[in-house]
C-alpha atoms as a PDB file:
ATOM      1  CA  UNK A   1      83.669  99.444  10.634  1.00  0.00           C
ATOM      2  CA  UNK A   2      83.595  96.413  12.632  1.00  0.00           C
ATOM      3  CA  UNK A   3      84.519  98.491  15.889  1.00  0.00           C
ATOM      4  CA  UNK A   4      86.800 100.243  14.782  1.00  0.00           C
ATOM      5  CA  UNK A   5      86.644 103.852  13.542  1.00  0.00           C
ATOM      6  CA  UNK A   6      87.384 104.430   9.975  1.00  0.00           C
ATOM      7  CA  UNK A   7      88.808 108.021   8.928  1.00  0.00           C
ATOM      8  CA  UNK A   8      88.060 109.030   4.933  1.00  0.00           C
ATOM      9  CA  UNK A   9      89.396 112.041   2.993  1.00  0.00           C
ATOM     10  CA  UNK A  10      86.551 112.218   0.486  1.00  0.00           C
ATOM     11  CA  UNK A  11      86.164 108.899  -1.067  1.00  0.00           C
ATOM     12  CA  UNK A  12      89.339 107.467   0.368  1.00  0.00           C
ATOM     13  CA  UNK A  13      89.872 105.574   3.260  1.00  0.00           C
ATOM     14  CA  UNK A  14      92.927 106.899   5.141  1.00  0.00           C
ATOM     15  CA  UNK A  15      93.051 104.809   8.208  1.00  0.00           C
ATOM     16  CA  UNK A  16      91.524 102.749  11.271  1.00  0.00           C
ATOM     17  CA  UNK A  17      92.017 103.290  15.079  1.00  0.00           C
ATOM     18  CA  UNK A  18      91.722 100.151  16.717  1.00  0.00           C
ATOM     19  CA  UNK A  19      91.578  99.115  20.496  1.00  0.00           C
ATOM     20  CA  UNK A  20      89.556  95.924  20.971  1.00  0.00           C
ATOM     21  CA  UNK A  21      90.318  93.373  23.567  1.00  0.00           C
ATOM     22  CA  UNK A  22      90.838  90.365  21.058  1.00  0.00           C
ATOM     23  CA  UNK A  23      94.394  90.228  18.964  1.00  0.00           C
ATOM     24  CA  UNK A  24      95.215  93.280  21.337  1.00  0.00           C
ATOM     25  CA  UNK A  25      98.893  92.855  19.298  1.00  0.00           C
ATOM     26  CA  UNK A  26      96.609  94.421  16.345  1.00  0.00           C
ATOM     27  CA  UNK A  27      96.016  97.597  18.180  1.00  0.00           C
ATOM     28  CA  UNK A  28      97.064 100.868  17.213  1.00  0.00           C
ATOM     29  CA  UNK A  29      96.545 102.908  13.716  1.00  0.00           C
ATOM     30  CA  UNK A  30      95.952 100.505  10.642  1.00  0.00           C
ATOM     31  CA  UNK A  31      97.114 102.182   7.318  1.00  0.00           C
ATOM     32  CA  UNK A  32      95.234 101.415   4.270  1.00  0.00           C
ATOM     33  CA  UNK A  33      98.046 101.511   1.659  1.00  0.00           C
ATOM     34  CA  UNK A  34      99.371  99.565  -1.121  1.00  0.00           C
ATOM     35  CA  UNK A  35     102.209  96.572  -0.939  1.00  0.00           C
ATOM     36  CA  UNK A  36     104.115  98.431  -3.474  1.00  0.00           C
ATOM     37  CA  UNK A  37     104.294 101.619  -0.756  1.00  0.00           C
ATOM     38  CA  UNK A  38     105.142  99.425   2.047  1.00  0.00           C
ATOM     39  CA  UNK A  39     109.363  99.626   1.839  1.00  0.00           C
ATOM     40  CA  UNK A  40     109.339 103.702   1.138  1.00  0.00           C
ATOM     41  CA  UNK A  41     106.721 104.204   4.240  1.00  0.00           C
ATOM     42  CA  UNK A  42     108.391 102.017   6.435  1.00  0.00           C
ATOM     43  CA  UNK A  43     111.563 104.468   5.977  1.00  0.00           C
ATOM     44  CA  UNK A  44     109.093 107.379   6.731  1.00  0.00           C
ATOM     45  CA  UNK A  45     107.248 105.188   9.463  1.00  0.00           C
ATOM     46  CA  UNK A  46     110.048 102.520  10.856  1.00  0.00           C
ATOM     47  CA  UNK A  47     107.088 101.571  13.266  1.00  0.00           C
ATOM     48  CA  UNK A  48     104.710 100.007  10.096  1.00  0.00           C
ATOM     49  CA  UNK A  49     104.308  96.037  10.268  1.00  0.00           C
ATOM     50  CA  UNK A  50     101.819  93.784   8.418  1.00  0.00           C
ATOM     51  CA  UNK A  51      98.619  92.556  10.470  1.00  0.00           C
ATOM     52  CA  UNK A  52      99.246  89.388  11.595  1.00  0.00           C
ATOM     53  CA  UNK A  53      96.015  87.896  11.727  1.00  0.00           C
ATOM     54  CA  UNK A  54      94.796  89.613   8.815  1.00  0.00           C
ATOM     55  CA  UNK A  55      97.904  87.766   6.842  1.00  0.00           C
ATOM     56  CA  UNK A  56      96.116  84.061   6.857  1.00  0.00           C
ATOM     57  CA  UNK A  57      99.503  82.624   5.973  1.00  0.00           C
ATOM     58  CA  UNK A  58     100.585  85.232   3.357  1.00  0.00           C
ATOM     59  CA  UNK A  59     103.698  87.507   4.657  1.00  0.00           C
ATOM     60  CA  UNK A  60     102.338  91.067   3.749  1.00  0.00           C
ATOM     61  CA  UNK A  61      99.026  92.363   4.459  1.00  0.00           C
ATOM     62  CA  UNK A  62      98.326  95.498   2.127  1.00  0.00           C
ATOM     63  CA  UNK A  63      96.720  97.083   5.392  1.00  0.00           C
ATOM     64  CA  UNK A  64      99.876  98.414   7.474  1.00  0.00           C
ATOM     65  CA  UNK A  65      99.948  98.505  11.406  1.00  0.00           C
ATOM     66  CA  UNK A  66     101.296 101.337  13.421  1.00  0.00           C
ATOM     67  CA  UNK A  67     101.523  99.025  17.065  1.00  0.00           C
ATOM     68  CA  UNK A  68     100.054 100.980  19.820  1.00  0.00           C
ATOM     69  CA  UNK A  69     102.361  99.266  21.783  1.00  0.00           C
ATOM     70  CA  UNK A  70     105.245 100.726  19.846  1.00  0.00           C
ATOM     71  CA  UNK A  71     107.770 102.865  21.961  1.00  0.00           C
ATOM     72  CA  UNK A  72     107.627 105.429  18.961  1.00  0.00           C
ATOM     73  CA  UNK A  73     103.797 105.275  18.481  1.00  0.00           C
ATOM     74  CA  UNK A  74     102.960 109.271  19.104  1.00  0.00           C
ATOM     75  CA  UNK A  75     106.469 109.763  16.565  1.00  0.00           C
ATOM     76  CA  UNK A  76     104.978 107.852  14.210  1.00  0.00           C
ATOM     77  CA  UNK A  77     101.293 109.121  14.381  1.00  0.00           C
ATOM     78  CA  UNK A  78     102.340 112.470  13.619  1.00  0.00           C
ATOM     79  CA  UNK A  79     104.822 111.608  11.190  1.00  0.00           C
ATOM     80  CA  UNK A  80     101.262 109.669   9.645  1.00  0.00           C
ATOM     81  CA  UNK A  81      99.480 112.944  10.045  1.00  0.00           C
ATOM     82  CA  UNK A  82     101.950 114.852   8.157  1.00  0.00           C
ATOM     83  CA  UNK A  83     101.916 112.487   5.348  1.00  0.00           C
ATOM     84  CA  UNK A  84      98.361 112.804   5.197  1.00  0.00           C
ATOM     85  CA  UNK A  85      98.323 116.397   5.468  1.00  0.00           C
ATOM     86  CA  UNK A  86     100.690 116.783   1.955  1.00  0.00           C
ATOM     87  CA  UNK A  87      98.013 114.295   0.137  1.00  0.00           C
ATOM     88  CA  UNK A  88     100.532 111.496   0.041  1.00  0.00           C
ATOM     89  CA  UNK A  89      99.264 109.209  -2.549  1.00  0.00           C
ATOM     90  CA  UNK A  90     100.588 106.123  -0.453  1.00  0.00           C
ATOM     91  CA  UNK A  91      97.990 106.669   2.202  1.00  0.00           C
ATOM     92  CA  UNK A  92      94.384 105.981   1.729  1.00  0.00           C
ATOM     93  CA  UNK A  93      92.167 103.785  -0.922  1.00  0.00           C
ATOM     94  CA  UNK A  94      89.017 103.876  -2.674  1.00  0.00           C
ATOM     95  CA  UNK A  95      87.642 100.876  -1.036  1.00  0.00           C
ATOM     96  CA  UNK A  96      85.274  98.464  -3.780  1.00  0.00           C
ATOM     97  CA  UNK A  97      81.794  99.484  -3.845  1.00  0.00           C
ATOM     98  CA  UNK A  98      79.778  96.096  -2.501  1.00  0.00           C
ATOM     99  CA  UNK A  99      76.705  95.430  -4.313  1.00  0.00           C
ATOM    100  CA  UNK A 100      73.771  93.879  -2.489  1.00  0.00           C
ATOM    101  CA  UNK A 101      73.767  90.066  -2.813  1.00  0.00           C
ATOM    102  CA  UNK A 102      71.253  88.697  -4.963  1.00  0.00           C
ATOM    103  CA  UNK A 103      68.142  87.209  -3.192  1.00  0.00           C
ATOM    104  CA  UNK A 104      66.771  83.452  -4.603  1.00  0.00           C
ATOM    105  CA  UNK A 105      63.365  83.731  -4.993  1.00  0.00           C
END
């Protein structure tokens, strides 16, 4: 996905890894979650911040950033994987289905 790697459980979307040379600050594990699960996973995940560029002005993204230039960033990967590994329903989303644009004829 746009360079990135994309890691599903099933028909949910867990996570991205990301290491691209532009907005290098956006680096690191991006969490597809929920704004109402940001405060309780940023007790479980103290690392988690919004995705700056992503925002476009507003102050939360619902997409969560573990920083791989975070001095806890191998802490809080695991600490991701064991969420993920007890099916924690704030990880992960059923991203829309698309459907084809429609051609003028």
């Amino acid at each position: 996905m746009f360079g990135m790697f994309a890691v599903y459980s099933e028909d949910k979307i867990l996570f991205l890894l990301r290491k691209k040379t532009t907005h290098p600050e956006a680096n690191g594990i991006w969490i597809a979650t929920k704004n109402e699960y940001h405060t309780s996973l940023k007790k479980d995940i103290p690392a988690l911040i919004s995705i700056a560029y992503l925002a476009e002005g507003l102050n939360e993204t619902e997409w969560q950033l573990i920083p791989e230039a975070d001095d806890n960033f191998e802490n809080s990967t695991i600490t991701l994987c064991e969420l993920i590994k007890k099916k924690d329903i704030r990880i992960g989303k059923v991203p829309k289905i698309k459907r084809p644009a429609k051609v003028n004829k």
